[in-house]
N, C-alpha and C. Protein backbone atom coordinates (compact mmCIF):
# COMPACT_ATOMS: atom_id res chain seq x y z
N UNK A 1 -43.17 -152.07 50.96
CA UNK A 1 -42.78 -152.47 52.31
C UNK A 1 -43.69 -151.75 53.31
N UNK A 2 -43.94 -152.48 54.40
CA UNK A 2 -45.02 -152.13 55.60
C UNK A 2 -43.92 -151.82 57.22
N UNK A 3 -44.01 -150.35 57.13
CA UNK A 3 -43.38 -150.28 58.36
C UNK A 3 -44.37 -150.13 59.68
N UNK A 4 -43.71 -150.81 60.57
CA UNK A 4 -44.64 -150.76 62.18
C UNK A 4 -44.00 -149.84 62.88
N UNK A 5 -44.19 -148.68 63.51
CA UNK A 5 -43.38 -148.23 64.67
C UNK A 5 -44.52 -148.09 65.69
N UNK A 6 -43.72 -148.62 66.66
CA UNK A 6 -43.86 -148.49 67.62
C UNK A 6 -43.02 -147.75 68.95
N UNK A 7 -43.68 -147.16 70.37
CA UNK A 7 -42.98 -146.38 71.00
C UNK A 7 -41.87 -147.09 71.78
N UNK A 8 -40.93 -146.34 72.85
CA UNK A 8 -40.08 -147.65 73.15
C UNK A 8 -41.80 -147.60 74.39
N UNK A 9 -40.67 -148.36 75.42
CA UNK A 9 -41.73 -148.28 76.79
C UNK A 9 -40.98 -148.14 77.93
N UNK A 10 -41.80 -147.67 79.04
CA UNK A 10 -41.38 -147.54 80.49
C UNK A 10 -40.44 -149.28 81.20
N UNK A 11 -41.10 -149.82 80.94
CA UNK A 11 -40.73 -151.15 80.72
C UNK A 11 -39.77 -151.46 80.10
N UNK A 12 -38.74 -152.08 80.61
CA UNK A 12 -37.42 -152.40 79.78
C UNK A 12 -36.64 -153.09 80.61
N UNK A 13 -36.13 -154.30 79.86
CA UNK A 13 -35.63 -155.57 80.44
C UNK A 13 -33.89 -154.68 80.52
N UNK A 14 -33.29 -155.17 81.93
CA UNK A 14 -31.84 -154.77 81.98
C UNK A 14 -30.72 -155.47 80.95
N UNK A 15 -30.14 -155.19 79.81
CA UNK A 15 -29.72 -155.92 79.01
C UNK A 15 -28.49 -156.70 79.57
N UNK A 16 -28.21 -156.60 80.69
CA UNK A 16 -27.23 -157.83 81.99
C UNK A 16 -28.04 -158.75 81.71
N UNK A 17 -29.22 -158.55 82.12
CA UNK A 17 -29.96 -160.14 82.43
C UNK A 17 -30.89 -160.51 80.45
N UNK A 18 -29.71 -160.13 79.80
CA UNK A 18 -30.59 -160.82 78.88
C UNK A 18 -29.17 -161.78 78.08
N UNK A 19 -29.16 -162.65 77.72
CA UNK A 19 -28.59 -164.06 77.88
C UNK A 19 -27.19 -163.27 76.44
N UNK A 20 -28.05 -162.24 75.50
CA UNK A 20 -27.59 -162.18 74.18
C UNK A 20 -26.53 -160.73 74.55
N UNK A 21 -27.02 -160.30 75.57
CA UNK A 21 -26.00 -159.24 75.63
C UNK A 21 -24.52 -159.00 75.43
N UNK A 22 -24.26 -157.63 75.12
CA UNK A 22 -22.35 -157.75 74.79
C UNK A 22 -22.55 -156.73 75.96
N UNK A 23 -21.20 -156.22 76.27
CA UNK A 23 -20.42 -155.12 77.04
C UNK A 23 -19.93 -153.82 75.87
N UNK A 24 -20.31 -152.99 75.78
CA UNK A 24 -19.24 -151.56 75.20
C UNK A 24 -19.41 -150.73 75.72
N UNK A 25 -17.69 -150.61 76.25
CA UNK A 25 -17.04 -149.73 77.14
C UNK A 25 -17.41 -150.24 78.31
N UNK A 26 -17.50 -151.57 78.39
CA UNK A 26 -18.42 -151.90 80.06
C UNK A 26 -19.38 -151.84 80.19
N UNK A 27 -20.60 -151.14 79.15
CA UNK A 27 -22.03 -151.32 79.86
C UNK A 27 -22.45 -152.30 78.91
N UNK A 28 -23.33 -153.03 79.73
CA UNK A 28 -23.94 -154.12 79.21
C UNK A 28 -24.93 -153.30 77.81
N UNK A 29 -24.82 -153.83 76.82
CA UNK A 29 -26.54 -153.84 75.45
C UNK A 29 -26.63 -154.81 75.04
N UNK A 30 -28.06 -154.77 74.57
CA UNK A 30 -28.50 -155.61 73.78
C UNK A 30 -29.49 -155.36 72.85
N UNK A 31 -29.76 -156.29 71.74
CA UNK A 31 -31.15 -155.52 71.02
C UNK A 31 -31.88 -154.84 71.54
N UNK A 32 -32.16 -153.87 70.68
CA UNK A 32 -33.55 -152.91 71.11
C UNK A 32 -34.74 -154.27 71.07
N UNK A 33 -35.16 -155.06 70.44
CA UNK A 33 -36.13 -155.82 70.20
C UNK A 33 -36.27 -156.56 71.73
N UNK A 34 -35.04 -157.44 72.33
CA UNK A 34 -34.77 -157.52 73.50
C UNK A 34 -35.06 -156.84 74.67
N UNK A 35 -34.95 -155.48 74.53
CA UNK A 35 -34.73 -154.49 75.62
C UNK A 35 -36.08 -153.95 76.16
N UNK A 36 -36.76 -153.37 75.13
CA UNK A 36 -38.27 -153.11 75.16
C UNK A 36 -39.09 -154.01 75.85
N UNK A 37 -39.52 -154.11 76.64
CA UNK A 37 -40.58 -155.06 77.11
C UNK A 37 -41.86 -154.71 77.54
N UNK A 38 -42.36 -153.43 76.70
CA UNK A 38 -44.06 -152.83 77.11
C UNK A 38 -44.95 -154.04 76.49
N UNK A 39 -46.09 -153.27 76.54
CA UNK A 39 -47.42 -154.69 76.23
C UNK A 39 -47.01 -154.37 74.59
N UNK A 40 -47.11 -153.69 74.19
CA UNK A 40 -47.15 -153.72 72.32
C UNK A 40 -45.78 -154.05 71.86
N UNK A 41 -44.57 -153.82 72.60
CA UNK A 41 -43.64 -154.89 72.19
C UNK A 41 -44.09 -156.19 72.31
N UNK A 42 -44.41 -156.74 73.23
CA UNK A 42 -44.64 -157.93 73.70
C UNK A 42 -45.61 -158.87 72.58
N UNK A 43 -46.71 -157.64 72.35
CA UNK A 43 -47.34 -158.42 71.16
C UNK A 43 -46.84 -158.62 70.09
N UNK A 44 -46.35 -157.21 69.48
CA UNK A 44 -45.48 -157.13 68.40
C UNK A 44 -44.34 -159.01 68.07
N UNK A 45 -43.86 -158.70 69.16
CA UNK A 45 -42.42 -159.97 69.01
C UNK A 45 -43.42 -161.45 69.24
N UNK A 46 -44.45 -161.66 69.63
CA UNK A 46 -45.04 -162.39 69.59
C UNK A 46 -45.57 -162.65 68.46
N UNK A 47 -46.37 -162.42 68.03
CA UNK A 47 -46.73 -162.19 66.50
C UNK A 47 -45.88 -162.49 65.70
N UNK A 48 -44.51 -161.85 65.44
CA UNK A 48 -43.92 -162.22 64.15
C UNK A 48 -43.05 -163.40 64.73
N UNK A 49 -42.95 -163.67 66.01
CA UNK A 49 -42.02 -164.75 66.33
C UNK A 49 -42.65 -166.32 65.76
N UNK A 50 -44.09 -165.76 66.11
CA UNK A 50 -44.93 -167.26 65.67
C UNK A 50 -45.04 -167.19 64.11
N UNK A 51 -44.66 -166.37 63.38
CA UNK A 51 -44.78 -166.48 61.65
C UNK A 51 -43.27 -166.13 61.49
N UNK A 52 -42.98 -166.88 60.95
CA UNK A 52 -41.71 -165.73 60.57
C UNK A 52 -41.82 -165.34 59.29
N UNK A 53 -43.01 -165.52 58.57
CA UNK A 53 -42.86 -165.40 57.39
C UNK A 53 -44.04 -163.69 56.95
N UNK A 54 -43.35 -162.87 57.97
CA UNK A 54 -43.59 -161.24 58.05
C UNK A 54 -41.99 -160.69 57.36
N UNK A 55 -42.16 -160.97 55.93
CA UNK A 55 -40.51 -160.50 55.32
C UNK A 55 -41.29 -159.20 55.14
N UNK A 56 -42.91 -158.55 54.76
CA UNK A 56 -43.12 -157.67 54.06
C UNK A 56 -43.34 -156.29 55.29
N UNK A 57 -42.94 -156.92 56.57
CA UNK A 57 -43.25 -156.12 58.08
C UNK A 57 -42.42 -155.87 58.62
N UNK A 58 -41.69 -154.75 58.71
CA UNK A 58 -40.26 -153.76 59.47
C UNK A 58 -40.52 -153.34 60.75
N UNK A 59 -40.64 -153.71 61.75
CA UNK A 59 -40.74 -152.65 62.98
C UNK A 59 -39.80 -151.99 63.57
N UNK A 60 -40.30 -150.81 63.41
CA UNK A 60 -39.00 -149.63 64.17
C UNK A 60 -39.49 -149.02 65.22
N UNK A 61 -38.53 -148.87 66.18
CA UNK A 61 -39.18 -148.26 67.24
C UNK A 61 -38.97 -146.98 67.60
N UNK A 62 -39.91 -145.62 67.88
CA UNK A 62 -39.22 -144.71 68.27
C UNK A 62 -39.07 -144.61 69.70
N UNK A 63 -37.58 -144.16 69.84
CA UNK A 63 -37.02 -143.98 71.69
C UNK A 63 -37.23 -142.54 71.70
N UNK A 64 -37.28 -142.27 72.91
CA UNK A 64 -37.46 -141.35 73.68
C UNK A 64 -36.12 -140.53 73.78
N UNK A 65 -34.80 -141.23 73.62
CA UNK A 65 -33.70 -140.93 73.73
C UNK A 65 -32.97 -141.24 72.09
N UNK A 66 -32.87 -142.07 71.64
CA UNK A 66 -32.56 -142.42 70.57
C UNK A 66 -33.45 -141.96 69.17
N UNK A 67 -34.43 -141.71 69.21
CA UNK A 67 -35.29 -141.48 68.08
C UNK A 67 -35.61 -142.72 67.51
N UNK A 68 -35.24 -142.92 65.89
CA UNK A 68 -35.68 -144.34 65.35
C UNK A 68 -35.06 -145.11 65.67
N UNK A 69 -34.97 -146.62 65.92
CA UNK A 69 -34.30 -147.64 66.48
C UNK A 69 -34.81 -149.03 65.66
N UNK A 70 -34.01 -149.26 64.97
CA UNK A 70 -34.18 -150.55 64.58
C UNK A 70 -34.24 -151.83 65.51
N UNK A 71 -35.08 -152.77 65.65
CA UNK A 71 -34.97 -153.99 66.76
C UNK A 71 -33.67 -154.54 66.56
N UNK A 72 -32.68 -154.62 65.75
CA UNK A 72 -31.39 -155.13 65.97
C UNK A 72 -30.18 -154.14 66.76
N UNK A 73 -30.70 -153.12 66.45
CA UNK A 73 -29.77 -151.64 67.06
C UNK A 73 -29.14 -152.04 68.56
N UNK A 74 -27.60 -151.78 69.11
CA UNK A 74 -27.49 -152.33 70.72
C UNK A 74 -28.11 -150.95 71.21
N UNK A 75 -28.45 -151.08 72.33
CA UNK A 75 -29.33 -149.97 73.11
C UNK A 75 -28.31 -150.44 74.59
N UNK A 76 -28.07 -149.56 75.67
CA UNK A 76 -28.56 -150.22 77.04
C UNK A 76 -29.60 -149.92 77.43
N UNK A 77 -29.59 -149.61 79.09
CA UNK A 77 -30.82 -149.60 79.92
C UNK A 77 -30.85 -148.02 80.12
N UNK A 78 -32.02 -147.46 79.95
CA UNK A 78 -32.21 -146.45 80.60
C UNK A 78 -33.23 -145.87 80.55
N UNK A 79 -33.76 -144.84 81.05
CA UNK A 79 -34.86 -144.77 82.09
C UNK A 79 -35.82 -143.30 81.84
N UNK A 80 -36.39 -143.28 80.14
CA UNK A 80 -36.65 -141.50 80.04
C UNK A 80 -38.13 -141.65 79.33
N UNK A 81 -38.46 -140.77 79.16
CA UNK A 81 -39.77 -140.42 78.28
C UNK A 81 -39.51 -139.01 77.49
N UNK A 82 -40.17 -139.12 76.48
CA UNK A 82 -39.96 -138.29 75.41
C UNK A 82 -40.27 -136.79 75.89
N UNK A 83 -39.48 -135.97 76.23
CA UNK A 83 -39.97 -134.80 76.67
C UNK A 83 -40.12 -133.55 75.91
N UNK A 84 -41.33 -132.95 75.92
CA UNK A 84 -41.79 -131.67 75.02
C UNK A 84 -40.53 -131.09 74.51
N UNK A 85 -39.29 -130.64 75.39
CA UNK A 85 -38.29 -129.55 74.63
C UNK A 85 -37.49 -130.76 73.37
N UNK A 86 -37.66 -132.07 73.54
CA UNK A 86 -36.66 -132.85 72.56
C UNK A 86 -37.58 -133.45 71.81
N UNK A 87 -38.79 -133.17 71.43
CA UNK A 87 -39.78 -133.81 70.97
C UNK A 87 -39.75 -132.34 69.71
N UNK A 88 -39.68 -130.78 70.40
CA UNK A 88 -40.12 -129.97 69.25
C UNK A 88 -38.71 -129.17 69.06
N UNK A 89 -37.45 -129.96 69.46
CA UNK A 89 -36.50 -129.75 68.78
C UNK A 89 -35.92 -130.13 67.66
N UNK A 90 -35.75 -129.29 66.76
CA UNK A 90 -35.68 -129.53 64.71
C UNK A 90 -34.20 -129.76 64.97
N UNK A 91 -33.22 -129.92 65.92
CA UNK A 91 -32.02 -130.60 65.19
C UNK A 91 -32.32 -131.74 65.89
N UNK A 92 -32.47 -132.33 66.88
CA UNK A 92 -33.32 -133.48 67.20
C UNK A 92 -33.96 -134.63 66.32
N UNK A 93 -34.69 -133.65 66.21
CA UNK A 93 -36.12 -134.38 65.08
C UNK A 93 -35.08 -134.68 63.86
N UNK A 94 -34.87 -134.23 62.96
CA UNK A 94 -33.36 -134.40 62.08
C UNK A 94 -32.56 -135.32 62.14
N UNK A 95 -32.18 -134.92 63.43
CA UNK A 95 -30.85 -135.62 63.30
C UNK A 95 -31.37 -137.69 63.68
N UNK A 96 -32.18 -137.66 64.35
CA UNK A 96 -32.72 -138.59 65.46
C UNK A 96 -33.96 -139.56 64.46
N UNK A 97 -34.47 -138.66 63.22
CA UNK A 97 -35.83 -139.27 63.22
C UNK A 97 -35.28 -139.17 61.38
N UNK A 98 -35.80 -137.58 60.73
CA UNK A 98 -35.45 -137.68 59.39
C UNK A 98 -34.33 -138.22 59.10
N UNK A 99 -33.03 -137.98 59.34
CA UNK A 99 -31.66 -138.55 58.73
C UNK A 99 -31.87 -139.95 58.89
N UNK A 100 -32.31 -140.36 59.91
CA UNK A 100 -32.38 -142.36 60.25
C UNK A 100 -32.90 -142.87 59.06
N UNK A 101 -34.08 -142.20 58.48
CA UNK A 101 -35.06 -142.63 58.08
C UNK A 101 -34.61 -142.61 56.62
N UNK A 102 -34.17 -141.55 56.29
CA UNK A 102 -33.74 -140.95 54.76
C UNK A 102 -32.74 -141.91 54.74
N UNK A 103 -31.62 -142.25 55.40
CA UNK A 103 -29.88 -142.79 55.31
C UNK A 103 -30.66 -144.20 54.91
N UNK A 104 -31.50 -145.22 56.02
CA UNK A 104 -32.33 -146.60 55.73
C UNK A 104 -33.34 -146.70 55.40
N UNK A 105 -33.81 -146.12 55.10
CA UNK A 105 -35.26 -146.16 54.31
C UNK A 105 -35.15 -145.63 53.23
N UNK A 106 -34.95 -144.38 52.68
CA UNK A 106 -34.83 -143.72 51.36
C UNK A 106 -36.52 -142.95 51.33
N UNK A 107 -36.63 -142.50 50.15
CA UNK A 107 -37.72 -142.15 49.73
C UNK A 107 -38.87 -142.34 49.15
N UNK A 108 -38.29 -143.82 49.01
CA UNK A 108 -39.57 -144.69 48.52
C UNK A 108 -40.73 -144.47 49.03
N UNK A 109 -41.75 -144.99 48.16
CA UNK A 109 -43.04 -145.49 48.66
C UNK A 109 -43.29 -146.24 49.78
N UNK A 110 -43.94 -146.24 50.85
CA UNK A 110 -43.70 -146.97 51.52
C UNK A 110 -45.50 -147.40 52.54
N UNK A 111 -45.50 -147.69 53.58
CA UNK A 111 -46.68 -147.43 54.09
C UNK A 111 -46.10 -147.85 55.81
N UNK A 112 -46.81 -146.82 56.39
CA UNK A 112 -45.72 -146.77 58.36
C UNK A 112 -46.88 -146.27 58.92
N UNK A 113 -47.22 -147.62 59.64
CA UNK A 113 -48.31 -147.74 60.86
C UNK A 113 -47.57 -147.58 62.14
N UNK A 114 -48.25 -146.15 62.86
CA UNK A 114 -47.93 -146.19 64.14
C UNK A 114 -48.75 -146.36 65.51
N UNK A 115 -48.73 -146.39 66.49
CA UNK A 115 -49.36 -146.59 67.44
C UNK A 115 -49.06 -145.95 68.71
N UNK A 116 -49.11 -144.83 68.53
CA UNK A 116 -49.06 -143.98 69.62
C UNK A 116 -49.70 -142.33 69.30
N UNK A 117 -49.54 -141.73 70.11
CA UNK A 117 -50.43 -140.16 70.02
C UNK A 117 -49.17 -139.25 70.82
N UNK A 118 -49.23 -137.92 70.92
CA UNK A 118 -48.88 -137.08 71.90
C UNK A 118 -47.60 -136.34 71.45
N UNK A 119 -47.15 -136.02 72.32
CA UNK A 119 -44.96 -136.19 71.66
C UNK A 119 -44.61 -137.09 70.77
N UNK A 120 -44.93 -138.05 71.08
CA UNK A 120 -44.50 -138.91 70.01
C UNK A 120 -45.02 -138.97 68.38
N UNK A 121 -45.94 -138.76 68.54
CA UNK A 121 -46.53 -138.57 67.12
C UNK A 121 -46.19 -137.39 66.62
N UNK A 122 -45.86 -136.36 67.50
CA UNK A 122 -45.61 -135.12 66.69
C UNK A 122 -44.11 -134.89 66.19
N UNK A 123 -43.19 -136.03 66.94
CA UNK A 123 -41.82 -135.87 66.81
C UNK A 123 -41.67 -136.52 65.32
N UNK A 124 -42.56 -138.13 65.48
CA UNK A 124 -42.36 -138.68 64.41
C UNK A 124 -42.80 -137.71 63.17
N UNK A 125 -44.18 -137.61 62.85
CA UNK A 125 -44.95 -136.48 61.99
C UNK A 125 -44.21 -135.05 61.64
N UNK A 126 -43.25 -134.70 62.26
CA UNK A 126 -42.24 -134.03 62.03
C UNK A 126 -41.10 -134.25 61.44
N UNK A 127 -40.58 -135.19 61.42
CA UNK A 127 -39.47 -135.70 61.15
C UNK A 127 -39.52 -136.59 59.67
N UNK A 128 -41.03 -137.43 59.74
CA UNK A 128 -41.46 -137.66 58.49
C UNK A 128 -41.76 -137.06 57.52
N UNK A 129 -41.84 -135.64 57.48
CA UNK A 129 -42.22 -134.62 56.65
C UNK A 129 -42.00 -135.00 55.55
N UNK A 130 -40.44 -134.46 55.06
CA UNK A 130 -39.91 -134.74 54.20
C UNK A 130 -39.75 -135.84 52.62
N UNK A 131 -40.58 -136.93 53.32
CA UNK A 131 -40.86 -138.45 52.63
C UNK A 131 -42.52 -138.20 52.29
N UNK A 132 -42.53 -137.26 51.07
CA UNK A 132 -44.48 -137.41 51.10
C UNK A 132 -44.58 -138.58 50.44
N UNK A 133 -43.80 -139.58 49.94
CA UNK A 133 -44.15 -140.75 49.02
C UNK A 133 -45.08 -142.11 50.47
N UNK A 134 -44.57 -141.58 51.92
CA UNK A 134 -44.98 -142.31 52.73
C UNK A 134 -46.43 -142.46 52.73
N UNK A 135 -47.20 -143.68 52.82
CA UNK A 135 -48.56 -143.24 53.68
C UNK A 135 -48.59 -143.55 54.96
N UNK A 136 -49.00 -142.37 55.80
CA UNK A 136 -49.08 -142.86 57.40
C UNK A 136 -50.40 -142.93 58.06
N UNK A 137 -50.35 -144.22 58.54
CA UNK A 137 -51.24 -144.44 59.53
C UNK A 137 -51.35 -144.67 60.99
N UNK A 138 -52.00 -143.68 61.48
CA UNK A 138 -52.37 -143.84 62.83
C UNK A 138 -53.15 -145.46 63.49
N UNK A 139 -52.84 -145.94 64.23
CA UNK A 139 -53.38 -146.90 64.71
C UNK A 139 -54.36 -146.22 65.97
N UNK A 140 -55.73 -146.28 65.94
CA UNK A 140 -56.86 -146.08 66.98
C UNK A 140 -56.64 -144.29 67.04
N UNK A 141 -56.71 -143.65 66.29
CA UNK A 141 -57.04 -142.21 66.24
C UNK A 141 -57.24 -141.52 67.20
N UNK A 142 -58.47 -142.17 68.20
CA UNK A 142 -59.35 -141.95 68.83
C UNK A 142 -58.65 -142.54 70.46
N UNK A 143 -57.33 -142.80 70.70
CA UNK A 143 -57.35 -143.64 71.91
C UNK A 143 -57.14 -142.95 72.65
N UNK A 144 -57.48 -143.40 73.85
CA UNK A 144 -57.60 -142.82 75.56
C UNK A 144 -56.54 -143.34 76.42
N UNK A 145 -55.81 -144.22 75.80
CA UNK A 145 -54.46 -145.21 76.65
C UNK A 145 -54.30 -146.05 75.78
N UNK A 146 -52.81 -146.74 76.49
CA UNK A 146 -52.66 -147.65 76.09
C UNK A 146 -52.91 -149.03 75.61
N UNK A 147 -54.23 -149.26 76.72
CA UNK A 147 -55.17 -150.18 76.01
C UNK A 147 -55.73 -150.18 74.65
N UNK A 148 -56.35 -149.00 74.32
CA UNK A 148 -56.71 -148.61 72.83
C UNK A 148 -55.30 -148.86 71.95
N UNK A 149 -54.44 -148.45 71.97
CA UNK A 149 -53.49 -149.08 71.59
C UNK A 149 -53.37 -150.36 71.44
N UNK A 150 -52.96 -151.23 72.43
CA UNK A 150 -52.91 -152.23 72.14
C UNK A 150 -54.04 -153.67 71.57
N UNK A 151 -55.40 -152.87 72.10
CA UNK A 151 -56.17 -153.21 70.94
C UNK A 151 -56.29 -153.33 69.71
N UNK A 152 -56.01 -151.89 69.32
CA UNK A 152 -55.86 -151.59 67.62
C UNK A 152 -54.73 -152.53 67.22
N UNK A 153 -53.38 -152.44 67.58
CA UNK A 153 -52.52 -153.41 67.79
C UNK A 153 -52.74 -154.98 67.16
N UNK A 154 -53.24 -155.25 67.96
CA UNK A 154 -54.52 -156.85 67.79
C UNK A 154 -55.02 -156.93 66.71
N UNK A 155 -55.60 -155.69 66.30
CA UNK A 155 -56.48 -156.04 65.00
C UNK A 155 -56.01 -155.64 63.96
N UNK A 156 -55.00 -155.34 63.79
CA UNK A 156 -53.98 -155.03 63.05
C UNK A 156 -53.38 -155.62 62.63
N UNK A 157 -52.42 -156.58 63.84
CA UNK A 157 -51.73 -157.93 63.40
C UNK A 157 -53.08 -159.29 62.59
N UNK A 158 -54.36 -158.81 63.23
CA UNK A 158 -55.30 -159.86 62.62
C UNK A 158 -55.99 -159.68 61.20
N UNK A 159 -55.89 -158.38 61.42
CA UNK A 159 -55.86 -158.09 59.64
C UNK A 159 -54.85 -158.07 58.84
N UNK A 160 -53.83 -158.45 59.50
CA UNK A 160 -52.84 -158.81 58.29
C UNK A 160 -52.50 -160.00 58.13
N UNK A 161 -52.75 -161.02 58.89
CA UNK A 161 -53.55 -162.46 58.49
C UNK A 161 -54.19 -162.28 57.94
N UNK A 162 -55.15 -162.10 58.04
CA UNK A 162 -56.40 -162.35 57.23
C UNK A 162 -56.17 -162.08 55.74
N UNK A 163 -55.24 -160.44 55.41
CA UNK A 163 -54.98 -160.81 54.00
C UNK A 163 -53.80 -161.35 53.68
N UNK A 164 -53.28 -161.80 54.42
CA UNK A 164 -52.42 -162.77 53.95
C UNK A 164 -52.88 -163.89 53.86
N UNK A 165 -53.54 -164.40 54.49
CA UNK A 165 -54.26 -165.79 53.91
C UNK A 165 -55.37 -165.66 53.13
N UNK A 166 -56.14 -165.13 52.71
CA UNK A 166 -56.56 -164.45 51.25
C UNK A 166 -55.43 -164.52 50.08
N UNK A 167 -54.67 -163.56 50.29
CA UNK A 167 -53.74 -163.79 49.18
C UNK A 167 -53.01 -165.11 49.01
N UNK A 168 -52.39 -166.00 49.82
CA UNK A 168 -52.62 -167.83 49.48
C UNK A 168 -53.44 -168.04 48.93
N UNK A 169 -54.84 -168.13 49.09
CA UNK A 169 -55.86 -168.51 49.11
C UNK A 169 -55.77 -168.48 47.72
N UNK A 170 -55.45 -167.28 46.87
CA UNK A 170 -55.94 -166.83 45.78
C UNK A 170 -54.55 -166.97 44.85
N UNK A 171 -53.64 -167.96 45.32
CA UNK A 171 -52.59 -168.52 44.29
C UNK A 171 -52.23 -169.74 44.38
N UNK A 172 -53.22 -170.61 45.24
CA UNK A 172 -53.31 -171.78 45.44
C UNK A 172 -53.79 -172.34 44.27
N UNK A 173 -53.56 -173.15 43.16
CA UNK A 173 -54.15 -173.73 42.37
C UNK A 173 -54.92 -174.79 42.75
N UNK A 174 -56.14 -174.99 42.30
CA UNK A 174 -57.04 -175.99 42.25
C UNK A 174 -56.79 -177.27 42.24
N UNK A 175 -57.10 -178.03 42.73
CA UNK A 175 -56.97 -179.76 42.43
C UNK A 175 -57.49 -180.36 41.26
């Protein structure tokens, strides 16, 4: 299995105005997948919306507040960025990132492309410790913003076309 995480974003649709929302306790949620609305969500849900046939592609997102977040997870609205003291806090990181991960994921083998740098990478990279069966990959090593991001992004989702239609290619029987 191929996990994507991605960060949440500054950007985030009010889950009132999103059609699928419930109420608990009175505040409006809705999917995290919903809620997120940065540029690499945007591509992200684009992408697999036009295939749906990404069964072998998980995207999880890490919040700033929540840690890992599955796109079905209810979230509401709110308004933070990942800050240094909750980023290099170990019951945090634990409770927020390893336990999520260990409880739904397990220890398998796995392979988890991310796309981000900073706090965030160090919260995740922390929290992933534990799972050496993972391989992790950085998306754009080297980036300067979010653009680089969402570049790498691009070619990411286009290289995984590409071997996916290769691999058709190569169980298609002949005429």
């Amino acid at each position: 299995m191929h996990y994507l995480i991605l960060p949440c974003s500054k950007r985030k649709r009010d889950p009132a105005t999103i059609y699928s929302h419930v109420l608990v306790n009175g505040q409006p949620m809705a999917e995290a997948w919903s809620v997120y609305d940065g540029n690499q969500t945007r591509l992200a849900r684009r992408e697999l919306l036009a295939s749906p046939r990404w069964s072998d592609l998980t995207v999880v997102f890490l919040s700033a507040r929540y840690g890992l977040v599955w796109p079905d997870a209810l979230i509401p609205y709110y308004d933070e960025a990942l800050a240094r003291e909750r980023a290099t806090d170990r019951f945090w990181v634990r409770q927020r990132i390893t336990e999520v991960w260990g409880t739904i994921v397990g220890f398998d083998a796995h392979t988890v492309t991310y796309a981000f740098g900073g706090l965030y990478e160090q919260a995740l990279m922390t929290g992933l410790r534990p799972f050496t069966a993972l391989t992790l990959n950085r998306l754009a090593p080297h980036a300067r913003g979010q653009g680089d991001y969402l570049a790498a992004l691009r070619d990411f989702f286009m290289a995984l076309k590409a071997a996916r239609r290769a691999r058709n290619a190569a169980t298609i029987p002949p005429l």
